[in-house]
C-alpha atoms as a PDB file:
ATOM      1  CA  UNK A   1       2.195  38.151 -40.671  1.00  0.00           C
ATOM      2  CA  UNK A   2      -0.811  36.535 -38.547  1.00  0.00           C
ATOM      3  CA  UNK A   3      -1.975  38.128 -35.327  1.00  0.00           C
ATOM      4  CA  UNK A   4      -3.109  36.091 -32.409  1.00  0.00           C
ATOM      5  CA  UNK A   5      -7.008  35.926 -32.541  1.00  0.00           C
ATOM      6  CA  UNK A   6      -8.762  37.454 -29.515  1.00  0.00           C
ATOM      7  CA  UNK A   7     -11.761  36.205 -31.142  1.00  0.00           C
ATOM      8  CA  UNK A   8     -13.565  32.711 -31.130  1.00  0.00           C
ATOM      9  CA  UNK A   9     -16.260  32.211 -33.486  1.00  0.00           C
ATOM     10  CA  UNK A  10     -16.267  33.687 -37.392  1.00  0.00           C
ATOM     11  CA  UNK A  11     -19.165  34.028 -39.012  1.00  0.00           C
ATOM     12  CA  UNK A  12     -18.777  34.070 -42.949  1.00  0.00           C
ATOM     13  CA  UNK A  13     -21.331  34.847 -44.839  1.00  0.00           C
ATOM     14  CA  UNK A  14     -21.779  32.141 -48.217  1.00  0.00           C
ATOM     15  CA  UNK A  15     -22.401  33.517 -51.563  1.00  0.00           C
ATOM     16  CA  UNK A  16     -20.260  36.476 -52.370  1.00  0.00           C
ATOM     17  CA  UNK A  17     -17.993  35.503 -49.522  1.00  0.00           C
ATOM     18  CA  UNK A  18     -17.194  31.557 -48.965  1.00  0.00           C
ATOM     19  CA  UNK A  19     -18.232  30.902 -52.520  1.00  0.00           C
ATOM     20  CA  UNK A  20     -18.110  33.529 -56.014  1.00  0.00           C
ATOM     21  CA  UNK A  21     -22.169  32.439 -56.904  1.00  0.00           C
ATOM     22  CA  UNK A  22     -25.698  32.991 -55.711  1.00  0.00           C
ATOM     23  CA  UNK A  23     -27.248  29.547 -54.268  1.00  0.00           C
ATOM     24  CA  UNK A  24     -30.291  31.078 -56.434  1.00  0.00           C
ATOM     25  CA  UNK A  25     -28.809  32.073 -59.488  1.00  0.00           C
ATOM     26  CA  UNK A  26     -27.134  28.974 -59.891  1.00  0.00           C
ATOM     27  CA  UNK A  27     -30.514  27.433 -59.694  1.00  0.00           C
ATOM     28  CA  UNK A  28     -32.444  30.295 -61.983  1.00  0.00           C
ATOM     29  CA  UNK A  29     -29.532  29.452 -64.387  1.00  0.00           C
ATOM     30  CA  UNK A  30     -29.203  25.476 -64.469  1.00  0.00           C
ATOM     31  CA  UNK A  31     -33.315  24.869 -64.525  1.00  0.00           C
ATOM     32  CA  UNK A  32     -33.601  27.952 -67.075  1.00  0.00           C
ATOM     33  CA  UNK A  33     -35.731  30.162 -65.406  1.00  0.00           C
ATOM     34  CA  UNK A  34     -37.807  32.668 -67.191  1.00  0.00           C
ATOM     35  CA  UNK A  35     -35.215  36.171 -66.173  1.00  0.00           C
ATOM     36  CA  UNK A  36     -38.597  38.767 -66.130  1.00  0.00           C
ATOM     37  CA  UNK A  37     -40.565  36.481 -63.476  1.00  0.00           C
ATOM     38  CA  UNK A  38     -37.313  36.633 -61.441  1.00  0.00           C
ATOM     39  CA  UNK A  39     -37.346  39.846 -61.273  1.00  0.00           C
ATOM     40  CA  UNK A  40     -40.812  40.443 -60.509  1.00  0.00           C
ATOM     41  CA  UNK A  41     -40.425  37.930 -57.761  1.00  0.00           C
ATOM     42  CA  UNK A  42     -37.404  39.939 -56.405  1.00  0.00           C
ATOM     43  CA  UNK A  43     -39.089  43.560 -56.517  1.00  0.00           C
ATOM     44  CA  UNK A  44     -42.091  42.411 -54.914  1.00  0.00           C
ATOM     45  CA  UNK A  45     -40.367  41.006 -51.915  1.00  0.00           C
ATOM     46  CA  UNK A  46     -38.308  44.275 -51.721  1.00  0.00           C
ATOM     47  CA  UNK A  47     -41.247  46.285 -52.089  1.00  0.00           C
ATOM     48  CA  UNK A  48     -42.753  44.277 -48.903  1.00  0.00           C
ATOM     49  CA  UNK A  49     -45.681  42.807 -50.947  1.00  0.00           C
ATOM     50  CA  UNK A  50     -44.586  39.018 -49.996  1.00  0.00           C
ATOM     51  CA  UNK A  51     -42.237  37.535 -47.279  1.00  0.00           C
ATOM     52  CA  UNK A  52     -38.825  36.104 -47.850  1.00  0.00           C
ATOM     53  CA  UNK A  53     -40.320  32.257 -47.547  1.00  0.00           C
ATOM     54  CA  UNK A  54     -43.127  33.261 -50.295  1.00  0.00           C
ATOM     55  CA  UNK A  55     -40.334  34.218 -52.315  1.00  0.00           C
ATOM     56  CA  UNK A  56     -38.752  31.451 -52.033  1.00  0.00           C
ATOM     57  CA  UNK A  57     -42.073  29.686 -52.955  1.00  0.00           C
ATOM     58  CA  UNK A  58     -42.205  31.993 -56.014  1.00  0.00           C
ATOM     59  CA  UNK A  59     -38.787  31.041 -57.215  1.00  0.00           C
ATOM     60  CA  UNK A  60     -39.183  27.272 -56.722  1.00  0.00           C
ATOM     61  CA  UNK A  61     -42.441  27.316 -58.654  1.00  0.00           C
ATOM     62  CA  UNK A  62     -40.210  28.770 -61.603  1.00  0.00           C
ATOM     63  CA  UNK A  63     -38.318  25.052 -62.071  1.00  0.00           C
ATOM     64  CA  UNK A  64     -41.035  22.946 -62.879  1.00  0.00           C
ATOM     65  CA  UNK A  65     -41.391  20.713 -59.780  1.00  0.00           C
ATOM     66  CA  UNK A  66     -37.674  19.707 -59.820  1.00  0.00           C
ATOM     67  CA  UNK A  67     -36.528  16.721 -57.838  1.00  0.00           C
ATOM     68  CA  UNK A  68     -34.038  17.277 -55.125  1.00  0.00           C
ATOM     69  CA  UNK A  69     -31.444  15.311 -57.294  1.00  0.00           C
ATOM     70  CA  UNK A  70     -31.696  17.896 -59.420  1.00  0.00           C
ATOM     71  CA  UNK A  71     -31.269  20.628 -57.415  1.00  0.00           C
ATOM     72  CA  UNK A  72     -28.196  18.819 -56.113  1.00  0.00           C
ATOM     73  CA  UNK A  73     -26.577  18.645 -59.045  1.00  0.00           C
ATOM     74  CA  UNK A  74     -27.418  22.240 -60.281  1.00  0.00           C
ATOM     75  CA  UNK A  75     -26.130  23.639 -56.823  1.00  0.00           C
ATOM     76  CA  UNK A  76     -22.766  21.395 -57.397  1.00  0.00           C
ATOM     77  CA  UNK A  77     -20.918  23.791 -59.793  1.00  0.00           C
ATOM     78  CA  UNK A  78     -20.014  26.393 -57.347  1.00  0.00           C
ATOM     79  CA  UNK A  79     -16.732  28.292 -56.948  1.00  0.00           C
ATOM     80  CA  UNK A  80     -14.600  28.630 -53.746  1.00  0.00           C
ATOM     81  CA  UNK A  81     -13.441  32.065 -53.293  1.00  0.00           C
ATOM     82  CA  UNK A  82      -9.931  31.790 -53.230  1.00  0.00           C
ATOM     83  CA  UNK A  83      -8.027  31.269 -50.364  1.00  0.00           C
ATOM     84  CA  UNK A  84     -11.573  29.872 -48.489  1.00  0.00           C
ATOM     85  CA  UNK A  85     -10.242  26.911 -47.731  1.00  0.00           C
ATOM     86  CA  UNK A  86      -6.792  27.972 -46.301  1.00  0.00           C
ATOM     87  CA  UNK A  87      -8.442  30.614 -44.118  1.00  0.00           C
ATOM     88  CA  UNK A  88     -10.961  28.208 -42.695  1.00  0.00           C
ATOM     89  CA  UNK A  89      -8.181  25.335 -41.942  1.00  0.00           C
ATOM     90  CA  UNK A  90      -5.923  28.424 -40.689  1.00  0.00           C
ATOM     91  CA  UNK A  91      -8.758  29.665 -38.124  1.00  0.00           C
ATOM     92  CA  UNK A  92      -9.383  25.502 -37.175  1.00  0.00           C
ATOM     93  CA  UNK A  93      -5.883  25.405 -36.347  1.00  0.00           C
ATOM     94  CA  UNK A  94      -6.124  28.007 -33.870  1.00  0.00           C
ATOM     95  CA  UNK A  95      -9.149  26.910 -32.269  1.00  0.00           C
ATOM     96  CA  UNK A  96     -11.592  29.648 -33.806  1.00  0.00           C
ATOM     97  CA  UNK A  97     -14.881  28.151 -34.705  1.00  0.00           C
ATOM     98  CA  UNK A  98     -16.006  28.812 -38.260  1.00  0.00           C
ATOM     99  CA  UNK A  99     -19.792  28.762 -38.977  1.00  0.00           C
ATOM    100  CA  UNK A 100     -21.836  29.562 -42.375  1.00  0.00           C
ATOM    101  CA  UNK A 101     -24.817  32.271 -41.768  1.00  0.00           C
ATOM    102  CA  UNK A 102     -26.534  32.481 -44.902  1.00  0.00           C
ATOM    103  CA  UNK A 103     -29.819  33.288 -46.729  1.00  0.00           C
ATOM    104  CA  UNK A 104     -28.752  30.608 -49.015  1.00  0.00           C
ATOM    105  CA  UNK A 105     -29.841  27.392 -49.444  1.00  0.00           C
ATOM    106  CA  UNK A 106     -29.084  24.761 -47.160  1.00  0.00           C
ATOM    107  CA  UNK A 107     -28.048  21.759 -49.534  1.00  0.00           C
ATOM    108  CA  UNK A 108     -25.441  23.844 -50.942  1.00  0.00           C
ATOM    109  CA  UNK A 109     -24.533  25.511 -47.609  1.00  0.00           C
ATOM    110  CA  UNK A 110     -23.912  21.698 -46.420  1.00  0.00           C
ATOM    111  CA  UNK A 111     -21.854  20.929 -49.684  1.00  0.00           C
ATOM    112  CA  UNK A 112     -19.537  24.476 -48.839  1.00  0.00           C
ATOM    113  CA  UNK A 113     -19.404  23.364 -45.383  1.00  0.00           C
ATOM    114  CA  UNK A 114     -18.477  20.044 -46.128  1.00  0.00           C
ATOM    115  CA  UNK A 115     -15.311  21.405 -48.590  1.00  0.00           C
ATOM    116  CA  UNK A 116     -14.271  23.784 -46.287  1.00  0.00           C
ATOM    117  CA  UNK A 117     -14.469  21.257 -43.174  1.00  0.00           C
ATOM    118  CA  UNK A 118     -16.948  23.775 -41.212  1.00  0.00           C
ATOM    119  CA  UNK A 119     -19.325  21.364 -38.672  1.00  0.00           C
ATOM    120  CA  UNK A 120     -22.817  21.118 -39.822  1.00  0.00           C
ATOM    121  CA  UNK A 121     -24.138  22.242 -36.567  1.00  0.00           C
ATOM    122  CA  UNK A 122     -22.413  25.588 -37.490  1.00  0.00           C
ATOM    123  CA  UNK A 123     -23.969  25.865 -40.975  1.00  0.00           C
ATOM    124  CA  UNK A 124     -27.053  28.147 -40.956  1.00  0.00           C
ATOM    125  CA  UNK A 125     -29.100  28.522 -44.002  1.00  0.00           C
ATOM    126  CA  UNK A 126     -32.851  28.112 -45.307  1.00  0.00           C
ATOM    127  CA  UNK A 127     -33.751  24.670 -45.898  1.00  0.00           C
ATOM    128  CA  UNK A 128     -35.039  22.754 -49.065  1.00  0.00           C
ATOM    129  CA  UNK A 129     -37.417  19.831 -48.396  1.00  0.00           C
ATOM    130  CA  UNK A 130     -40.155  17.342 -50.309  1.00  0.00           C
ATOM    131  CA  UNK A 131     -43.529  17.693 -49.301  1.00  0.00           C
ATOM    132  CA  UNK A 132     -46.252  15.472 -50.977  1.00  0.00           C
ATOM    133  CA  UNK A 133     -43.998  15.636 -54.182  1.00  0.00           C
ATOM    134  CA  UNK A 134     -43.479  18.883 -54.286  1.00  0.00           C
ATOM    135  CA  UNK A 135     -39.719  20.942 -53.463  1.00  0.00           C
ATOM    136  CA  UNK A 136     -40.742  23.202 -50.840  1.00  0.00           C
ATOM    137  CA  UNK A 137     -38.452  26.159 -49.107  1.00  0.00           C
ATOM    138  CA  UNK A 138     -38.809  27.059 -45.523  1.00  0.00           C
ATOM    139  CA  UNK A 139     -37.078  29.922 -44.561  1.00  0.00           C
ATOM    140  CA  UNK A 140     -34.514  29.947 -41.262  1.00  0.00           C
ATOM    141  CA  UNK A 141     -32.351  32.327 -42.328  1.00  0.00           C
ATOM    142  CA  UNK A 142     -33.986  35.768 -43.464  1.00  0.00           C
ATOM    143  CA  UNK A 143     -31.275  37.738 -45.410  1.00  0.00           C
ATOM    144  CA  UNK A 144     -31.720  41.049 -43.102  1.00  0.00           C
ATOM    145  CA  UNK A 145     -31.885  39.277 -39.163  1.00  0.00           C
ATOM    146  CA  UNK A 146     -29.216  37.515 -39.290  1.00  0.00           C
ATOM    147  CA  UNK A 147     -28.293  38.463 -36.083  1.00  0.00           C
ATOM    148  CA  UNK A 148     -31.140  36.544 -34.523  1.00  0.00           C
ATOM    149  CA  UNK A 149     -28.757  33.096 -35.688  1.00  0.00           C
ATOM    150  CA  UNK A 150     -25.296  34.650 -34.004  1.00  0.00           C
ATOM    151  CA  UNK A 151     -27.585  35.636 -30.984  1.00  0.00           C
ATOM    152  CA  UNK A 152     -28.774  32.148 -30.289  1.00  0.00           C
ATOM    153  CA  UNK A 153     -25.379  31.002 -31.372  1.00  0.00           C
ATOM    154  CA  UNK A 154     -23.423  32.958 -28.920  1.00  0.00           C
ATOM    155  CA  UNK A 155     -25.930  31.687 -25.971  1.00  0.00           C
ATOM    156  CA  UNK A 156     -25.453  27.872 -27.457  1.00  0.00           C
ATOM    157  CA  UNK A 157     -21.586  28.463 -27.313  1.00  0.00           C
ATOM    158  CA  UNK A 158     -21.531  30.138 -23.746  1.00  0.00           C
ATOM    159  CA  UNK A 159     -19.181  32.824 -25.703  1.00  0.00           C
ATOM    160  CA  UNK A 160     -20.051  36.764 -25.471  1.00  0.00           C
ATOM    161  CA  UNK A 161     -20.792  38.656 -28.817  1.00  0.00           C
ATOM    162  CA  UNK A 162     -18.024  40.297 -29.023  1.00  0.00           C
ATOM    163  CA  UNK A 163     -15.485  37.623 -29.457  1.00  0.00           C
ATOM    164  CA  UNK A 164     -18.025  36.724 -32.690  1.00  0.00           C
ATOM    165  CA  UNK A 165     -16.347  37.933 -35.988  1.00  0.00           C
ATOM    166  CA  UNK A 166     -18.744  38.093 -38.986  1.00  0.00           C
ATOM    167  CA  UNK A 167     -17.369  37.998 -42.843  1.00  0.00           C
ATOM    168  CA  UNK A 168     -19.740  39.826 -45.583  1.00  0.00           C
ATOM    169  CA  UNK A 169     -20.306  41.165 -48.777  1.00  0.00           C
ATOM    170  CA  UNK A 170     -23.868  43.400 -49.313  1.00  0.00           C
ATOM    171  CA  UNK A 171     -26.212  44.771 -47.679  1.00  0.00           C
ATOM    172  CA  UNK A 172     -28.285  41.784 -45.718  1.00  0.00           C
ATOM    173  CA  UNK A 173     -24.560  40.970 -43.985  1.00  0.00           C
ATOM    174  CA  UNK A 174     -24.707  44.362 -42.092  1.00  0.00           C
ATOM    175  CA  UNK A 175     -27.394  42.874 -39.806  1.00  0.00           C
ATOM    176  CA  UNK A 176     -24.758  40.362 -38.891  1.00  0.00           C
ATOM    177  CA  UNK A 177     -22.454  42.926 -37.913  1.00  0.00           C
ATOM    178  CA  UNK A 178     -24.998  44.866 -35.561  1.00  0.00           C
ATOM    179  CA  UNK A 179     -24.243  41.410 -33.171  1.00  0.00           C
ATOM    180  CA  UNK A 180     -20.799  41.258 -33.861  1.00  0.00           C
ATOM    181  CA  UNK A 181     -17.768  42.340 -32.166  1.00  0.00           C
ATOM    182  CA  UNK A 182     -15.554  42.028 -35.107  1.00  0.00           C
ATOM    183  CA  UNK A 183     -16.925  43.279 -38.454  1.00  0.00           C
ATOM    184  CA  UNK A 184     -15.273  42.857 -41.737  1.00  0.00           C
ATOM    185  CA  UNK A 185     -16.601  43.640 -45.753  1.00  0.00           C
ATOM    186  CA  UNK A 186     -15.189  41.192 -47.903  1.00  0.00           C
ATOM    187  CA  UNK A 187     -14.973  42.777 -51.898  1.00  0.00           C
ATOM    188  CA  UNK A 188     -18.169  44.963 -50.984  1.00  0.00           C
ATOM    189  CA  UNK A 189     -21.037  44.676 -52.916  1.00  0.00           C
ATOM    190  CA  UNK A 190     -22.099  48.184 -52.034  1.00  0.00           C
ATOM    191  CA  UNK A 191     -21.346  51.287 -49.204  1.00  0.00           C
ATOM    192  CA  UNK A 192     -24.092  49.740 -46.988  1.00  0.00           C
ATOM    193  CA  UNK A 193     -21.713  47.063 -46.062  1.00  0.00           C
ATOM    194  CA  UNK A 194     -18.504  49.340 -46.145  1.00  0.00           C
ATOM    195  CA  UNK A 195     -19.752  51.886 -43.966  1.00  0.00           C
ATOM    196  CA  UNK A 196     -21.229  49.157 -41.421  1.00  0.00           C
ATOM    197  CA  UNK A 197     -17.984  47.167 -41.442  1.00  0.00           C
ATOM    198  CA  UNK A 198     -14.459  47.794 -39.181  1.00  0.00           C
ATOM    199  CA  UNK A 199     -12.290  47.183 -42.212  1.00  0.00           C
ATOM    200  CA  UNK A 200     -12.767  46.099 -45.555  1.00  0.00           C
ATOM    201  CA  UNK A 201     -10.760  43.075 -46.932  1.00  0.00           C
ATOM    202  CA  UNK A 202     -10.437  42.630 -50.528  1.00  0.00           C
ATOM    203  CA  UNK A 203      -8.715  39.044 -50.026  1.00  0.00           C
ATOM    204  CA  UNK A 204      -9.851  36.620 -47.858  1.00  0.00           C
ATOM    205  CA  UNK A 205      -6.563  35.769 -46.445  1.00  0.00           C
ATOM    206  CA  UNK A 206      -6.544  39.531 -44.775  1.00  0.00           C
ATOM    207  CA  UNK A 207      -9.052  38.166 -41.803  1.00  0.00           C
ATOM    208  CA  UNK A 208      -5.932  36.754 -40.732  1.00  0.00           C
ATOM    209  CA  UNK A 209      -3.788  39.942 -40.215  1.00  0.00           C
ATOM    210  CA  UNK A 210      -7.236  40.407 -37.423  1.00  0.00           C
ATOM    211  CA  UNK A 211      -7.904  37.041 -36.853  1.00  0.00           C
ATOM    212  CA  UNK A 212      -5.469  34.181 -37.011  1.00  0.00           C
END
């Protein structure tokens, strides 16, 4: 049985929630990259040595100057979680607005978006572009703020922060929660998340029982 939402936005989270992959493993995996320089590019930005848009620079440069077609069609073999797409149609029908906040990448964030039927001015992620030939990454969406997108959301919307649910699975998701007043792990990734969250859902069709 559904509840009546008191909420109007929901903010999901993308990979681990909306979809089963990583935007950037799917990449590291279709263009074969090499596993130990993935690694070493993740450590170093979780040591503080470079920022999230270096790494991002780092991780491109492990392709081999792909085209954008390319990346397209690597980022196409994604996996709905299940039930995404009834929940998001459920919340639609009730006048809750869905949006994507992710650390993602934007092409596939548009693609999920697109599936699920969630506007593209509600679909937040860090965006891929050409520049002189070359696949560049410029980061909008840095995995642990954000809150800074539901904050400038919620002024856009003219619709307080509490009446924002947010929908996440590790660690970078609780910062979406500290703007949120609804917040809800979905099949935790670790007790960051669980500890920041309200409840914990471990099927997506649960955000219903608080939200639909």
């Amino acid at each position: 049985m559904y509840v009546e939402c008191t909420m109007k936005v929901v903010v999901f989270d993308m990979d681990g929630t909306l979809i089963t992959e990583s935007s950037w493993e799917l990449l590291h995996c279709f263009f074969q990259a090499n596993p130990e320089k993935v690694r070493k590019n993740r450590q170093q930005y979780f040591s503080k040595a470079i920022d999230y848009e270096t790494w991002m620079e780092n991780d491109i440069s492990l392709w081999n100057s792909p085209a954008l077609d390319d990346v397209r069609k690597g980022l196409s073999h994604f996996t709905l979680e299940p039930y995404a797409d009834f929940v998001v149609d459920h919340l639609k029908t009730h006048g809750v607005i869905p949006c994507i906040v992710s650390s993602g990448i934007d092409i596939l964030a548009g693609m999920v978006g697109g599936k699920l039927g969630i506007d593209e001015p509600f679909i937040f992620a860090n965006k891929f572009t050409v520049v002189d030939g070359t696949l560049k990454g410029i980061c909008r969406v840095e995995p642990y703020k954000k809150d800074a997108i539901v904050r400038q959301l919620s002024q856009q919307l003219s619709v307080p922060l509490n009446e924002f649910a947010a929908v996440g699975d590790a660690a970078p998701d609780v910062s979406l929660f500290r703007a949120v007043g609804l917040k809800l792990a979905y099949n935790p990734k670790d007790n960051l998340i669980v500890e920041a969250a309200d409840s914990v859902l471990q099927d997506l069709r649960e955000l219903l029982e608080f939200c639909g």
